[in-house]
Protein backbone atom coordinates (compact mmCIF):
# COMPACT_ATOMS: atom_id res chain seq x y z
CA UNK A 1 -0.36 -0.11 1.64
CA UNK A 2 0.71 3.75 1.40
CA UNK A 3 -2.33 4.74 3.39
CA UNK A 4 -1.90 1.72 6.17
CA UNK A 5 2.02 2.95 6.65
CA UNK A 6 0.56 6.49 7.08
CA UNK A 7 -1.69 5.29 9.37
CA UNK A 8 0.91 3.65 11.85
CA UNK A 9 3.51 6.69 11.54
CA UNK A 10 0.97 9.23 12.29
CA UNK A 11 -0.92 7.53 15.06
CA UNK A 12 2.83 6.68 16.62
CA UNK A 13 3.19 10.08 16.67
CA UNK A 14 0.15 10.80 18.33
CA UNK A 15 0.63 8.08 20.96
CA UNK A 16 4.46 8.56 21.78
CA UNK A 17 6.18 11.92 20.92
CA UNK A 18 3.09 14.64 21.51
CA UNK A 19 2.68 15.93 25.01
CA UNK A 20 0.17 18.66 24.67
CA UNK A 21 -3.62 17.69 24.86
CA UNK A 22 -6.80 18.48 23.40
CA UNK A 23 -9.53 18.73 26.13
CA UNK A 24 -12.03 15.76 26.11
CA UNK A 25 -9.53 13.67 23.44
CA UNK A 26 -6.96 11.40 24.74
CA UNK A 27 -4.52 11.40 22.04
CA UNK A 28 -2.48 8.43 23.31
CA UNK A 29 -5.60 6.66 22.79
CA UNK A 30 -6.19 8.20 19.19
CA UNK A 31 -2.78 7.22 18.15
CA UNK A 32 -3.43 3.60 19.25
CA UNK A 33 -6.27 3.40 17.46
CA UNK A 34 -4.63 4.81 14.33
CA UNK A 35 -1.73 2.54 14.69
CA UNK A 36 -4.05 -0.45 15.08
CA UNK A 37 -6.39 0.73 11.95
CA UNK A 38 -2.85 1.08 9.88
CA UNK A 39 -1.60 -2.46 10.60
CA UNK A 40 -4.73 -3.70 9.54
CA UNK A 41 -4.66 -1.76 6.36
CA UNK A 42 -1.21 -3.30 4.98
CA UNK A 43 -1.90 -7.00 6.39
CA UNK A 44 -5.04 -6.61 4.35
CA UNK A 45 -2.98 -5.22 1.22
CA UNK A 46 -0.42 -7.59 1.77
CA UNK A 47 -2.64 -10.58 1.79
CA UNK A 48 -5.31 -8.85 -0.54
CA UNK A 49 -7.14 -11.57 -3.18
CA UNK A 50 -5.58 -10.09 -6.40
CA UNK A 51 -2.41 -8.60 -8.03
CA UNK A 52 -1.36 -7.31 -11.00
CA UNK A 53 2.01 -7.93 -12.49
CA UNK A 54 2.79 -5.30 -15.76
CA UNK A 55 5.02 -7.67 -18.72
CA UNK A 56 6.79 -5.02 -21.00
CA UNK A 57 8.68 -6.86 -23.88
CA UNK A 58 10.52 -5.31 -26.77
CA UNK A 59 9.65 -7.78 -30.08
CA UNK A 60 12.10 -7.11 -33.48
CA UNK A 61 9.83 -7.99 -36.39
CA UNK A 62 11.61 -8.09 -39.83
CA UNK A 63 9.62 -5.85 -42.54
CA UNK A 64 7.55 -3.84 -39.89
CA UNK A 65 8.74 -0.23 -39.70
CA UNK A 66 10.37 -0.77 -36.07
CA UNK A 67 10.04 -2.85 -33.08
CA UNK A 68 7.05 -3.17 -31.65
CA UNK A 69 6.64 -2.79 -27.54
CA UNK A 70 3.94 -5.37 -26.14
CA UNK A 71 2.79 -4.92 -22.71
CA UNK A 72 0.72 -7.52 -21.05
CA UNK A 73 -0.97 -6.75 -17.66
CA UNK A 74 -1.58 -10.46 -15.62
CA UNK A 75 -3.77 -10.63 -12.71
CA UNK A 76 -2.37 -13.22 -10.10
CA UNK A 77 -5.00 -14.73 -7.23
CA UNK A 78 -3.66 -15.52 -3.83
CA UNK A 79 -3.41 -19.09 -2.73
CA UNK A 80 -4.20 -19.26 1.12
């Protein structure tokens, strides 16, 4: 999603605030592209067919030398 927001700020950039030009590149143009490859990027990430989720729990045993930290990684699938 990092890459996507990039993406989008960079190509606004391009397409809005810079007024000096490269000869044979229309940088409006590149921006929009850019901004247009970004959004796809984090609606693709956002709706993406797997996540993780990380489960950190602390457990107190009696007769073990301390407590013992369990971490469980669980891998959630989208429902459309």
């Amino acid at each position: 999603m990092g890459t996507g927001v990039f993406l989008l700020v960079v190509g606004a950039i391009l397409a809005f605030a810079v007024k000096d030009g490269i000869p044979g590149i229309s940088l409006p143009v590149t921006g929009l592209i850019l901004m247009i490859a970004g959004a796809a990027l984090v609606v693709h990430s956002r709706y993406s067919g797997e996540r993780e989720k990380r489960i950190i729990r602390r457990e107190d045993s009696p007769g073990e030398d301390g407590p013992r930290v369990i971490e469980e990684i669980v891998k959630e699938r989208h429902k459309d």
